[in-house]
PDB file of N, CA and C in Angstrom:
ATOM      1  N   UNK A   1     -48.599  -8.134  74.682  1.00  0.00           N
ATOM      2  CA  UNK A   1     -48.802  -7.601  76.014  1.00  0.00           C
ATOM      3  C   UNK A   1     -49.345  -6.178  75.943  1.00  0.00           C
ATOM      4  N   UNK A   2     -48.651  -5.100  74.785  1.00  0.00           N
ATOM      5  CA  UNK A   2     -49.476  -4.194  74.967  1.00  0.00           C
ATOM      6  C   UNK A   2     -50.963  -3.813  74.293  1.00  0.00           C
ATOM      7  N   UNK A   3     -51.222  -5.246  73.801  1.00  0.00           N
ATOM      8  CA  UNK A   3     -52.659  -4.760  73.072  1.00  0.00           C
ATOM      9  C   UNK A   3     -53.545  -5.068  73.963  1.00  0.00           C
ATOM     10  N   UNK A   4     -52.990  -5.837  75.231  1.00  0.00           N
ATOM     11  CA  UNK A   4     -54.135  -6.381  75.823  1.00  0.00           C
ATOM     12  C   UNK A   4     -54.573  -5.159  76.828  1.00  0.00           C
ATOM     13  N   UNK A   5     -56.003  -5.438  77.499  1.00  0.00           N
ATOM     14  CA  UNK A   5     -56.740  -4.070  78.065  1.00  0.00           C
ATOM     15  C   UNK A   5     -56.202  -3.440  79.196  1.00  0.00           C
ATOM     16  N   UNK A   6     -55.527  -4.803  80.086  1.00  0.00           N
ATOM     17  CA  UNK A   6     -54.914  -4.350  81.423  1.00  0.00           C
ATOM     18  C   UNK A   6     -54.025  -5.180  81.462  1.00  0.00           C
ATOM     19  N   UNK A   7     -53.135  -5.063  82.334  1.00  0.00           N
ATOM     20  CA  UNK A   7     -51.727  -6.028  82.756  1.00  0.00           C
ATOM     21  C   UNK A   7     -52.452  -6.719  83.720  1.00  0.00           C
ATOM     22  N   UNK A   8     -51.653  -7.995  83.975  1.00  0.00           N
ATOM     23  CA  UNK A   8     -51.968  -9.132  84.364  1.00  0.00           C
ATOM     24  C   UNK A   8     -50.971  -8.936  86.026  1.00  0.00           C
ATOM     25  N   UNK A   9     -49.735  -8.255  85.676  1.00  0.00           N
ATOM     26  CA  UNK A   9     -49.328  -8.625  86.635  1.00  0.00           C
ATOM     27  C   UNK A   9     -48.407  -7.439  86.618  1.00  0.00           C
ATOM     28  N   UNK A  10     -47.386  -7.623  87.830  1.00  0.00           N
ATOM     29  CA  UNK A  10     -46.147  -5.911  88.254  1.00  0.00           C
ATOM     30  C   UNK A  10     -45.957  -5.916  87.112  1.00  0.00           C
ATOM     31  N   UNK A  11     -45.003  -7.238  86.604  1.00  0.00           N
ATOM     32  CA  UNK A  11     -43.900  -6.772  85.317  1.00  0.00           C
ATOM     33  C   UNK A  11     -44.995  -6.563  84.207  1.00  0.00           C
ATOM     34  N   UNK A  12     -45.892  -6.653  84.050  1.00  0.00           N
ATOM     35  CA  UNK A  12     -46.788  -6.342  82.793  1.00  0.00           C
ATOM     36  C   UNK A  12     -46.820  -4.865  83.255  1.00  0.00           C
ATOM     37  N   UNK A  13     -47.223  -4.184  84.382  1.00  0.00           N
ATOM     38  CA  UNK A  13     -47.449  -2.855  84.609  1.00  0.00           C
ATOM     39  C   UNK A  13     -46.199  -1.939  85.032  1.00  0.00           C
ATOM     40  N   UNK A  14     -45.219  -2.799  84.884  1.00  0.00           N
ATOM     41  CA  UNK A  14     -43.991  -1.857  85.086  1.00  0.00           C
ATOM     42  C   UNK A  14     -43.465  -1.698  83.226  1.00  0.00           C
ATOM     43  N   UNK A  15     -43.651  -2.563  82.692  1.00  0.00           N
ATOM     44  CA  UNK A  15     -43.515  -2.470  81.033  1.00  0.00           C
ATOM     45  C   UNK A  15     -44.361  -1.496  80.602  1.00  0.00           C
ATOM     46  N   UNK A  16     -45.197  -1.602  80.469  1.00  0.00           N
ATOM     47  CA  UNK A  16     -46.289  -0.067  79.953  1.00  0.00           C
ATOM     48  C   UNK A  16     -45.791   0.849  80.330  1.00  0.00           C
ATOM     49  N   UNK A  17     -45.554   1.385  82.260  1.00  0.00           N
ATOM     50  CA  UNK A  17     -45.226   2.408  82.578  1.00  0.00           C
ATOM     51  C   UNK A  17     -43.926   3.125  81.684  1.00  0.00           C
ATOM     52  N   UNK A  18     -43.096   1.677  81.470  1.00  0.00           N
ATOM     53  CA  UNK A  18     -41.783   1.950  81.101  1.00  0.00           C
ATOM     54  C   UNK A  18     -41.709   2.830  79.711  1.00  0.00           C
ATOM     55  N   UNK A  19     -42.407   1.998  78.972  1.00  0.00           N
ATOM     56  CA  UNK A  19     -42.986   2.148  77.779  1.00  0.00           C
ATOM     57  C   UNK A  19     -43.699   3.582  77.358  1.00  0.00           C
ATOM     58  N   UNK A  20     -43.731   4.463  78.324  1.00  0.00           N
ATOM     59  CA  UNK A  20     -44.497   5.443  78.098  1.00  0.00           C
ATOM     60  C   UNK A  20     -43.254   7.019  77.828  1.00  0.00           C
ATOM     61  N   UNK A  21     -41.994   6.167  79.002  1.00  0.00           N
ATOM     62  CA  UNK A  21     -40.899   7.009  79.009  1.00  0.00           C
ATOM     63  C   UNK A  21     -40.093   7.171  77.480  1.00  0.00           C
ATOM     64  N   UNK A  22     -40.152   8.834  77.234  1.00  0.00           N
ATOM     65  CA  UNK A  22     -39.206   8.994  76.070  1.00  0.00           C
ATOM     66  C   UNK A  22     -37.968   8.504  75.734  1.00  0.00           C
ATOM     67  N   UNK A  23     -38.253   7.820  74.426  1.00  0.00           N
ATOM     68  CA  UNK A  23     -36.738   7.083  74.312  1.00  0.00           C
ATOM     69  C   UNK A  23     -36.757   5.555  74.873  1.00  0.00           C
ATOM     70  N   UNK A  24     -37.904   5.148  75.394  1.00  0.00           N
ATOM     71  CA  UNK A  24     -38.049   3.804  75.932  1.00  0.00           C
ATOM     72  C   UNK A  24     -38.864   3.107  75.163  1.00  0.00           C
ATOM     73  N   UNK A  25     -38.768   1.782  74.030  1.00  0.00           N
ATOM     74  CA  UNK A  25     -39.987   1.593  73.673  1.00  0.00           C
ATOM     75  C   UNK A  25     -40.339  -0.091  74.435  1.00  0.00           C
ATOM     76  N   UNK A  26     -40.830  -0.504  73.511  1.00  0.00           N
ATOM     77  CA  UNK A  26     -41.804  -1.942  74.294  1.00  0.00           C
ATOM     78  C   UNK A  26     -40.712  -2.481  74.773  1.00  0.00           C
ATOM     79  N   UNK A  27     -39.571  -3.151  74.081  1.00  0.00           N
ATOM     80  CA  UNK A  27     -38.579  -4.287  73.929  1.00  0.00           C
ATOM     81  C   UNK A  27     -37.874  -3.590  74.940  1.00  0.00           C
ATOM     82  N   UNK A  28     -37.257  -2.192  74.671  1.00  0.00           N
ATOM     83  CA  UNK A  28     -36.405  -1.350  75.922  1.00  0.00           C
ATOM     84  C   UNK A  28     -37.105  -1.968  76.928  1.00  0.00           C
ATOM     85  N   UNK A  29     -38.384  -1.779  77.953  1.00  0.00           N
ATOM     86  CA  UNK A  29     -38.623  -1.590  78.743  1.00  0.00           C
ATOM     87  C   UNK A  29     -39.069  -2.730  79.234  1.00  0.00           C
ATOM     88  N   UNK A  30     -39.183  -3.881  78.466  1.00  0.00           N
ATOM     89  CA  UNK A  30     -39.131  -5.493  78.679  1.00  0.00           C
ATOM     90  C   UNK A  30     -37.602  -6.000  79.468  1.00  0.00           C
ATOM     91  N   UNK A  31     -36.875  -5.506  78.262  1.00  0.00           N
ATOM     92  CA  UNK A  31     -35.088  -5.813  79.186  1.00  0.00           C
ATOM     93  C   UNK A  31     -35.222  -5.337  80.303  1.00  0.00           C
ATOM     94  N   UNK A  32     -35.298  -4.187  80.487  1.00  0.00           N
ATOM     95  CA  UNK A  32     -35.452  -3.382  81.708  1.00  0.00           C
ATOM     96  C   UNK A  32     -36.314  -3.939  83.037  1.00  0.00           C
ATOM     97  N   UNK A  33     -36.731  -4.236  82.419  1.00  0.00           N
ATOM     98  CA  UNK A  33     -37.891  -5.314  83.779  1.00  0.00           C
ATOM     99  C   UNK A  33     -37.392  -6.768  83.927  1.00  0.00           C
ATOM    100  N   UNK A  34     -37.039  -7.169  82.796  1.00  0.00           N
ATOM    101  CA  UNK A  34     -36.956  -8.637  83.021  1.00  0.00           C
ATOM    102  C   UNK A  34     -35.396  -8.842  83.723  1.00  0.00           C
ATOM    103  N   UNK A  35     -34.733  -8.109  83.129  1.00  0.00           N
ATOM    104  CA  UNK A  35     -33.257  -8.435  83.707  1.00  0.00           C
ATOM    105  C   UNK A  35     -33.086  -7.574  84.893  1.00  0.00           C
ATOM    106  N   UNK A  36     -33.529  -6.496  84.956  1.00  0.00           N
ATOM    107  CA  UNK A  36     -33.021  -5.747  85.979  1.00  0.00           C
ATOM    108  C   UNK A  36     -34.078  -5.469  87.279  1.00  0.00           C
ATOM    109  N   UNK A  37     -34.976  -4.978  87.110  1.00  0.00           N
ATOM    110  CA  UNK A  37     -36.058  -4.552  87.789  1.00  0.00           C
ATOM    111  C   UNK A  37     -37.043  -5.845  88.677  1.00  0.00           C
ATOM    112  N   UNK A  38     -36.967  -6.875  88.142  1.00  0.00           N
ATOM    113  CA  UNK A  38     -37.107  -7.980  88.620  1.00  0.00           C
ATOM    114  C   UNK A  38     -36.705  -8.578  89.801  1.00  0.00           C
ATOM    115  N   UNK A  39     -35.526  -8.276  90.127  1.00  0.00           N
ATOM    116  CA  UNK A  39     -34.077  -8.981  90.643  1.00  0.00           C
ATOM    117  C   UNK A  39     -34.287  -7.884  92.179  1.00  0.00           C
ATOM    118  N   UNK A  40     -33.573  -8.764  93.103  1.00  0.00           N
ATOM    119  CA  UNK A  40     -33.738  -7.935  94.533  1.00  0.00           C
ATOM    120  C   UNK A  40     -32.218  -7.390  94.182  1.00  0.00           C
ATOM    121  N   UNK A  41     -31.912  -6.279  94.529  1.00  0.00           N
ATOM    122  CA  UNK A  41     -30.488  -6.205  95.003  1.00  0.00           C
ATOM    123  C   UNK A  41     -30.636  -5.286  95.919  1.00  0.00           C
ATOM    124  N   UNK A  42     -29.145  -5.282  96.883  1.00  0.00           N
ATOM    125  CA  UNK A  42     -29.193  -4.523  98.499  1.00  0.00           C
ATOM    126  C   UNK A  42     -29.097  -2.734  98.534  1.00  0.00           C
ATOM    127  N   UNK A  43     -28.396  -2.404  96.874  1.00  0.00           N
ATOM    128  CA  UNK A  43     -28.165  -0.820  96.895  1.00  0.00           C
ATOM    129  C   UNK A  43     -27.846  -0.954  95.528  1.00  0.00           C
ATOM    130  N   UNK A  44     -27.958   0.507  94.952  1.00  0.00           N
ATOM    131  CA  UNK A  44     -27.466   1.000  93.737  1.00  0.00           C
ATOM    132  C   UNK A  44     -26.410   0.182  93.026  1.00  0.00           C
ATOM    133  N   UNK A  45     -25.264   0.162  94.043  1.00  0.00           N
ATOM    134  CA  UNK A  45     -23.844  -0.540  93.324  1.00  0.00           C
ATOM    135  C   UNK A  45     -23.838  -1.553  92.889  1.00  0.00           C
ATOM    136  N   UNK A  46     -24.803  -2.476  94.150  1.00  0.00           N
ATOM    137  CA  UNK A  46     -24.776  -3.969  93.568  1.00  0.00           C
ATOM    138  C   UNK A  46     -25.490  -4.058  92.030  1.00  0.00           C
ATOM    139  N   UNK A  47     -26.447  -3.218  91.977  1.00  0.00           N
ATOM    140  CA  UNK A  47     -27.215  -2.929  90.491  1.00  0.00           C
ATOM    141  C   UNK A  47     -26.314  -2.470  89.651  1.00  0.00           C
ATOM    142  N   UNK A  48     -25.325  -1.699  90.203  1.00  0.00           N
ATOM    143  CA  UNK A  48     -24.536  -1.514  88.854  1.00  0.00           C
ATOM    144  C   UNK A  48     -23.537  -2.526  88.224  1.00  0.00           C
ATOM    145  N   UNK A  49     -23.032  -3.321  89.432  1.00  0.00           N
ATOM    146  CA  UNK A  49     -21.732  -4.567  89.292  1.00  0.00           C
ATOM    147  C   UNK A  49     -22.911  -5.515  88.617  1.00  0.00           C
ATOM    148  N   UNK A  50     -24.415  -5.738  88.615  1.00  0.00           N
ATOM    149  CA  UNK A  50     -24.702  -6.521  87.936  1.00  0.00           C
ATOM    150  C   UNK A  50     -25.239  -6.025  85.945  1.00  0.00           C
ATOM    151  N   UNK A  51     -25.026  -5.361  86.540  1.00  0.00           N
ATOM    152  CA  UNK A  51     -25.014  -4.591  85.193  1.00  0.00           C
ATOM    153  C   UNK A  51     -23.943  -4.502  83.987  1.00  0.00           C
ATOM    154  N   UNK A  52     -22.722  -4.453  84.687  1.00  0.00           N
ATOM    155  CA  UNK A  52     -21.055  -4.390  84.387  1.00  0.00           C
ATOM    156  C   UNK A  52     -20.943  -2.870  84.391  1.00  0.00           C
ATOM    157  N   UNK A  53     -21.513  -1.735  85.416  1.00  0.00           N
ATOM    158  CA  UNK A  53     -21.217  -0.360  85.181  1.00  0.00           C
ATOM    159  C   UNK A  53     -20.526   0.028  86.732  1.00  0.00           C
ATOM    160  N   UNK A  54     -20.202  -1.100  87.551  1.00  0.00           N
ATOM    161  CA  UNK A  54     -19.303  -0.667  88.746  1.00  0.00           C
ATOM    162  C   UNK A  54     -18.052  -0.064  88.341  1.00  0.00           C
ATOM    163  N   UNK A  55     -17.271  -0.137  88.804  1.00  0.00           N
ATOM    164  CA  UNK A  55     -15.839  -0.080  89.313  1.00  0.00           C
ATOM    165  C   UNK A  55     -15.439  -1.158  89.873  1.00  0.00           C
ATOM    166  N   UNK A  56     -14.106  -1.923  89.728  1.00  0.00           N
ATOM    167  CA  UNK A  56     -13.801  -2.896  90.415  1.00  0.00           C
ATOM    168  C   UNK A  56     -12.862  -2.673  91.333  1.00  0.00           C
ATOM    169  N   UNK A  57     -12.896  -3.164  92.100  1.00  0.00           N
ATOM    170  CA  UNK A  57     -11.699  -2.522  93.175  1.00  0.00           C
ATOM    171  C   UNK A  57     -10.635  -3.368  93.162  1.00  0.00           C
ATOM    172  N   UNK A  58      -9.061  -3.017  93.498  1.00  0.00           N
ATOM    173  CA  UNK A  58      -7.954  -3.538  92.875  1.00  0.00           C
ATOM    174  C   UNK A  58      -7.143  -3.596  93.985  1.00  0.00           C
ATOM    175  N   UNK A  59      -6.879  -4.590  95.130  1.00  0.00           N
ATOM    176  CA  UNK A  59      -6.214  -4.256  96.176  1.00  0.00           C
ATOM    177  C   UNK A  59      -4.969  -5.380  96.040  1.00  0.00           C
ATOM    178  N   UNK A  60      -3.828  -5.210  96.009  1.00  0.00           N
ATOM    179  CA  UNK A  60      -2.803  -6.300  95.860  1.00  0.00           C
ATOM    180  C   UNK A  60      -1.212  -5.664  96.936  1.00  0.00           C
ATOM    181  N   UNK A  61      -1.065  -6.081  97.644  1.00  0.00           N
ATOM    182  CA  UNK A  61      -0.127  -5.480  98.438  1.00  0.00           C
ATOM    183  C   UNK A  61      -0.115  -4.400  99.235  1.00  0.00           C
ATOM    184  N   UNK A  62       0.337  -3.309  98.992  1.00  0.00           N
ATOM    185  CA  UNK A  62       0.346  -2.174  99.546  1.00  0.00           C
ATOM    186  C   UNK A  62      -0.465  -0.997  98.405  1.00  0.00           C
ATOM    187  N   UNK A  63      -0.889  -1.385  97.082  1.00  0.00           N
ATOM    188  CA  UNK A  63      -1.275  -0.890  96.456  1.00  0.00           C
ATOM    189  C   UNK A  63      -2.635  -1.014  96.463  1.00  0.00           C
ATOM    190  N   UNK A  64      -3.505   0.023  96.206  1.00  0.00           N
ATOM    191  CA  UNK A  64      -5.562   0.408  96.159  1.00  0.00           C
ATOM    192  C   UNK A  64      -5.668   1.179  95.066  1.00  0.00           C
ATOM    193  N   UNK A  65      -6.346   0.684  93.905  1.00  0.00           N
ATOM    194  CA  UNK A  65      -6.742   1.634  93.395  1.00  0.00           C
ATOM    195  C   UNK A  65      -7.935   0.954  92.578  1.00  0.00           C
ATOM    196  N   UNK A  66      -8.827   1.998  91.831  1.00  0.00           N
ATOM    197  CA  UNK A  66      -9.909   1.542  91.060  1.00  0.00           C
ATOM    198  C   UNK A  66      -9.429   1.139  89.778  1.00  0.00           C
ATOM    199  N   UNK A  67      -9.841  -0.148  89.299  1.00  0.00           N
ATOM    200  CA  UNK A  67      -9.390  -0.706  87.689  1.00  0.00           C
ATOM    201  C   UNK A  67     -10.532  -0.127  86.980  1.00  0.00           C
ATOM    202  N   UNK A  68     -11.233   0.667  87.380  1.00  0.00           N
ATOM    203  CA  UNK A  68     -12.518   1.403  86.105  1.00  0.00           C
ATOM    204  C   UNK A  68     -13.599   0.200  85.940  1.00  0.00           C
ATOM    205  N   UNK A  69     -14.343   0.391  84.686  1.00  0.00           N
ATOM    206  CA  UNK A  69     -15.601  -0.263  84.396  1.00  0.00           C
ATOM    207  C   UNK A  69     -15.201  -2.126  84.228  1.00  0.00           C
ATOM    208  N   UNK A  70     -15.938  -2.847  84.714  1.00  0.00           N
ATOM    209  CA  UNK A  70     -15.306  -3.996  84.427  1.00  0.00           C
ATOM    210  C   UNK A  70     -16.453  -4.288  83.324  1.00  0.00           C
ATOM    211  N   UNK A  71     -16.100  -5.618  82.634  1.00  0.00           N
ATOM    212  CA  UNK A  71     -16.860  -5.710  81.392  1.00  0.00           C
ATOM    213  C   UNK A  71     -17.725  -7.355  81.812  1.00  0.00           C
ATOM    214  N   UNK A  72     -17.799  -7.579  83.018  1.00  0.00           N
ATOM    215  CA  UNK A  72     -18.262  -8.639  83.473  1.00  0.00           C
ATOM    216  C   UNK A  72     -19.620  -8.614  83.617  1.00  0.00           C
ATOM    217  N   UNK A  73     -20.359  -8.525  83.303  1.00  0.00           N
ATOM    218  CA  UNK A  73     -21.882  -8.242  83.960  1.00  0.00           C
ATOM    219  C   UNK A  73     -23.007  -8.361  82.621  1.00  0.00           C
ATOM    220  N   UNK A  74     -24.144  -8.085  83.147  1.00  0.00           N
ATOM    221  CA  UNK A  74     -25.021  -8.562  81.687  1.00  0.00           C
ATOM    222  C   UNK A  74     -25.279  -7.744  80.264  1.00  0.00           C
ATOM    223  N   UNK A  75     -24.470  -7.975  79.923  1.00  0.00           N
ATOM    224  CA  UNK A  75     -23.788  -7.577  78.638  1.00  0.00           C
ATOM    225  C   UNK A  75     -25.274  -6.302  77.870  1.00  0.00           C
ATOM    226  N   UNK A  76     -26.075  -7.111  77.398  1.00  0.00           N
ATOM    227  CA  UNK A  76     -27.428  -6.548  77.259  1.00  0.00           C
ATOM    228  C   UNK A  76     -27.951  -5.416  77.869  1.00  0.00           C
ATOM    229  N   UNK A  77     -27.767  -5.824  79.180  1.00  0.00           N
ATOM    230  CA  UNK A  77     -28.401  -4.450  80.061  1.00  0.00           C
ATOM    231  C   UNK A  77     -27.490  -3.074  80.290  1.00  0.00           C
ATOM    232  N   UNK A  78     -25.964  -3.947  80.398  1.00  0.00           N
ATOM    233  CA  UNK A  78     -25.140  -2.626  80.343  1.00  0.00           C
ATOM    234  C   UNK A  78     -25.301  -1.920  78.671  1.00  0.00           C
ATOM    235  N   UNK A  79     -25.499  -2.279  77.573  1.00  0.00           N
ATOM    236  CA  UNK A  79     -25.476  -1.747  76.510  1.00  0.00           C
ATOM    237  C   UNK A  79     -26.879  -0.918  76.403  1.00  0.00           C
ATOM    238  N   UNK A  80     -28.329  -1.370  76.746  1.00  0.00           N
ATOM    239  CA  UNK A  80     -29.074  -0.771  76.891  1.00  0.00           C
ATOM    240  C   UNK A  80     -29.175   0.541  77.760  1.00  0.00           C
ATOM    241  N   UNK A  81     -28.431   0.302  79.138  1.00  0.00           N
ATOM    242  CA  UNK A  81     -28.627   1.314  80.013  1.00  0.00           C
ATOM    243  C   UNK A  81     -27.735   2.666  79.592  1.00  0.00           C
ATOM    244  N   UNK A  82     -26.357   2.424  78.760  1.00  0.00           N
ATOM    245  CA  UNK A  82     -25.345   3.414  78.157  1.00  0.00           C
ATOM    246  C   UNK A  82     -26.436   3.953  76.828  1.00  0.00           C
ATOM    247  N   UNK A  83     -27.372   3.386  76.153  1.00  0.00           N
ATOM    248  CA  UNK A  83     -27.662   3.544  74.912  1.00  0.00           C
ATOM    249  C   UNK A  83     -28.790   4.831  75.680  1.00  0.00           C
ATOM    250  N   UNK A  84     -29.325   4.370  76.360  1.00  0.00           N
ATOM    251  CA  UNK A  84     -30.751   5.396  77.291  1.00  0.00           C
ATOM    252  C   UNK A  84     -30.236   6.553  77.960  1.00  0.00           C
ATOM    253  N   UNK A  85     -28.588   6.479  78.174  1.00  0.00           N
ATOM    254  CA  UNK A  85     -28.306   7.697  78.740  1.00  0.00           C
ATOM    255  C   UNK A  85     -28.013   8.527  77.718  1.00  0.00           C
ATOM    256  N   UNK A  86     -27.097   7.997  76.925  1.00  0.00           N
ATOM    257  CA  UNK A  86     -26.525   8.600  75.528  1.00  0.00           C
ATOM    258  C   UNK A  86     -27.671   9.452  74.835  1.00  0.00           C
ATOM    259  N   UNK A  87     -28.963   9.169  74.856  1.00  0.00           N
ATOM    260  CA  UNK A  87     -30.028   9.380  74.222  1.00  0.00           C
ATOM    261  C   UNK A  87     -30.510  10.597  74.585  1.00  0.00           C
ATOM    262  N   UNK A  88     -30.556  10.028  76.105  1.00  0.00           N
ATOM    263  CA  UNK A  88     -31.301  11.397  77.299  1.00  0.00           C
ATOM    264  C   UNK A  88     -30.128  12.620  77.154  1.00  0.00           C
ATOM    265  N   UNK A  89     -29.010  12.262  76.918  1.00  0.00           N
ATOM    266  CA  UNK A  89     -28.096  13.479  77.340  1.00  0.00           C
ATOM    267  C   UNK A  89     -27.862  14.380  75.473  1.00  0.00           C
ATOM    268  N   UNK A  90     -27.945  13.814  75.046  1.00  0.00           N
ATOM    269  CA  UNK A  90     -27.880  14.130  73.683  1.00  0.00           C
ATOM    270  C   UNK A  90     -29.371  14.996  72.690  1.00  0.00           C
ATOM    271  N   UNK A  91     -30.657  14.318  73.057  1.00  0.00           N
ATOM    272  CA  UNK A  91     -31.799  14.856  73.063  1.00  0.00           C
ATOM    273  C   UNK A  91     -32.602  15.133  74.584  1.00  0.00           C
ATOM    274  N   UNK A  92     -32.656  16.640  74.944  1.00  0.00           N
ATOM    275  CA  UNK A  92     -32.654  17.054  76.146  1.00  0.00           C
ATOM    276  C   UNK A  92     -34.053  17.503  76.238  1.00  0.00           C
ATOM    277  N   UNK A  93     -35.475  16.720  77.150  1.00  0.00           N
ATOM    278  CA  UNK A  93     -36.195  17.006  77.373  1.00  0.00           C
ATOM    279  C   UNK A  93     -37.475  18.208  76.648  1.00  0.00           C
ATOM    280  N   UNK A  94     -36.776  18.915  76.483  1.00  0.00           N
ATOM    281  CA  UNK A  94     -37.310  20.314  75.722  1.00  0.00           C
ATOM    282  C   UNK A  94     -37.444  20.404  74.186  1.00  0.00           C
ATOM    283  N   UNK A  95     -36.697  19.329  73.778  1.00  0.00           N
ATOM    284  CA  UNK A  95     -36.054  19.351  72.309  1.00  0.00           C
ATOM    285  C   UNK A  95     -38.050  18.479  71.811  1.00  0.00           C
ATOM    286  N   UNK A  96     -37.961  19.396  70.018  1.00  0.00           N
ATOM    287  CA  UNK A  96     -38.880  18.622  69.846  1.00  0.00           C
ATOM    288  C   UNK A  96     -38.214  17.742  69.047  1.00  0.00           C
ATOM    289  N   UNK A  97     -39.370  16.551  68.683  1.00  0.00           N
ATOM    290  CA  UNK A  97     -39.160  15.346  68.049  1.00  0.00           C
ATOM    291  C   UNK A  97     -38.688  15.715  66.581  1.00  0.00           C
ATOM    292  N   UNK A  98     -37.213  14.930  66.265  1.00  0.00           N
ATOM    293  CA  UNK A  98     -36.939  15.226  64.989  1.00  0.00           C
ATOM    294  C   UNK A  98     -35.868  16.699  65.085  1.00  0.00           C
ATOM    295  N   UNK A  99     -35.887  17.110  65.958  1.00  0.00           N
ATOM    296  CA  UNK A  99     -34.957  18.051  66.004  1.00  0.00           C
ATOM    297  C   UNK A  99     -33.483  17.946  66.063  1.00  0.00           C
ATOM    298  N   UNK A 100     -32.565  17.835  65.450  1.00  0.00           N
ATOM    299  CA  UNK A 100     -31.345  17.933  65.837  1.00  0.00           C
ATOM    300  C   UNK A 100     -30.549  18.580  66.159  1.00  0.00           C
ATOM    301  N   UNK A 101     -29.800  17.586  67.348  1.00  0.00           N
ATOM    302  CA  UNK A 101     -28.948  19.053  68.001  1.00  0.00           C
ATOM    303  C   UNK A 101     -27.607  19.567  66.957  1.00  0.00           C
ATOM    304  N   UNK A 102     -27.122  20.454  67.324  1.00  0.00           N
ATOM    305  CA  UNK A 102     -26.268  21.203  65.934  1.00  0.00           C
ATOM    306  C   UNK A 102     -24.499  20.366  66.732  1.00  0.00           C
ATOM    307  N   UNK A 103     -23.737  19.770  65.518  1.00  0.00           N
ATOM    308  CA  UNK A 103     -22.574  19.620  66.378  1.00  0.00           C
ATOM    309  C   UNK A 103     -21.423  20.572  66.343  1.00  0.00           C
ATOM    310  N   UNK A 104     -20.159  19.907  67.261  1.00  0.00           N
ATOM    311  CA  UNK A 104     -19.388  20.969  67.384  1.00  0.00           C
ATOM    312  C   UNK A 104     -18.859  21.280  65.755  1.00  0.00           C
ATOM    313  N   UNK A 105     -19.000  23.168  66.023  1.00  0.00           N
ATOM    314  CA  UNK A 105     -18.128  23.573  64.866  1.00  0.00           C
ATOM    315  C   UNK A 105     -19.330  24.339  63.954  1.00  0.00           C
ATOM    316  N   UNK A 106     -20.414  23.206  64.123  1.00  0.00           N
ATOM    317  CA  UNK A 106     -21.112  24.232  63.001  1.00  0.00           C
ATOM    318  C   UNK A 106     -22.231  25.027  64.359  1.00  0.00           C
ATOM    319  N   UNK A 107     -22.846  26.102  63.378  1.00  0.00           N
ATOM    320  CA  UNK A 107     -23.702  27.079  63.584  1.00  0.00           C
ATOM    321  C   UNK A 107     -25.272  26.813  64.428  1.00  0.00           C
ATOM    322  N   UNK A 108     -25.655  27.121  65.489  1.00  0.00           N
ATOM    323  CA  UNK A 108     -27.091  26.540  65.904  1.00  0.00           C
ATOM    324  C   UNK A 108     -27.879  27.686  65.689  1.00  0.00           C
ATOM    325  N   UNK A 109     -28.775  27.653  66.270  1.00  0.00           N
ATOM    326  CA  UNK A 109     -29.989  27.842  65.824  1.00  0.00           C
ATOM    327  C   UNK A 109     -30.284  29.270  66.517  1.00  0.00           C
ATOM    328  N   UNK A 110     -29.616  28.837  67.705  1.00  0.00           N
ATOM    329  CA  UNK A 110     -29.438  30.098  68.705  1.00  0.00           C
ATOM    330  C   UNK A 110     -28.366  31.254  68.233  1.00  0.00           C
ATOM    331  N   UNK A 111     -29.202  32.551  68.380  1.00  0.00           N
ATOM    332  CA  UNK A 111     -28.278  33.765  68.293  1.00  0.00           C
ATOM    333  C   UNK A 111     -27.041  33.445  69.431  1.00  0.00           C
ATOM    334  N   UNK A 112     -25.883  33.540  68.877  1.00  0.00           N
ATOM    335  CA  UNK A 112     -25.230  34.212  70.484  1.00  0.00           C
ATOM    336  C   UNK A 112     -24.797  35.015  71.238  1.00  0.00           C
ATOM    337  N   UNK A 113     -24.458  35.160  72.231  1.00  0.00           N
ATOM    338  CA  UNK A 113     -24.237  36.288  72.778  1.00  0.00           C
ATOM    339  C   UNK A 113     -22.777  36.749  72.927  1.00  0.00           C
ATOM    340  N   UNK A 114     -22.373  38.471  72.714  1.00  0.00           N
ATOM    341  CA  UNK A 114     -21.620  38.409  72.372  1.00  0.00           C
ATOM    342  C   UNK A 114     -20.645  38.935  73.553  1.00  0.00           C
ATOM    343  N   UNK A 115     -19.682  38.468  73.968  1.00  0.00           N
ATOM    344  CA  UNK A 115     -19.193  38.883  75.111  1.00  0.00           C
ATOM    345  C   UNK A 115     -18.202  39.395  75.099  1.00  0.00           C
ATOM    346  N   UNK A 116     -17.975  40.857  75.874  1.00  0.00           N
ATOM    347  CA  UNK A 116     -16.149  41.036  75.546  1.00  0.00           C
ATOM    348  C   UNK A 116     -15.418  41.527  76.815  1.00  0.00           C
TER     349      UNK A 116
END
């Protein structure tokens, strides 16, 4: 699909687009279309409960509360969509390629400042 000259169709031109985003490559941005982007849903949430990244809601008596992430949903896409954030939040826009960020404890790169 991407050798060919033009896309044929949305999901061919929503894959390239996808494909262009850092941290997204062909296969990323195939899941991404085929399972998710494809699909009508009514708002955000319902995208996330199909995902398995809602909250489930827990109502039994006089008791309400949230049971957290449920693990019901398309297994694939929720692992992809945690793997793309993890990525984005960890290598931050500015960073060049190959750069690593310094972890806790040791020394970066940056002077710091000294405050008292």
């Amino acid at each position: 699909m991407v050798a060919k000259p033009a896309a044929e169709n949305d999901n061919e031109r929503m894959i390239r687009d996808l494909a262009g985003v850092r941290g997204v490559g062909i296969e990323s941005a195939t899941l991404l279309v085929r399972e998710a982007f494809c699909r009508d849903f009514a708002n955000r949430r319902s995208l996330g409960a199909y995902a398995g990244l809602a909250g489930t809601p827990f109502a039994s008596g006089g008791m309400q509360r949230e049971q957290g992430i449920s693990k019901d949903g398309n297994r694939r896409l929720r692992a992809l969509v945690v793997e793309l954030a993890w990525f984005w939040l960890r290598f931050p826009a500015g960073q060049r390629a190959g750069e690593m960020v310094p972890r806790a404890g040791e020394p970066s790169a940056r002077p710091r400042v000294q405050r008292s």
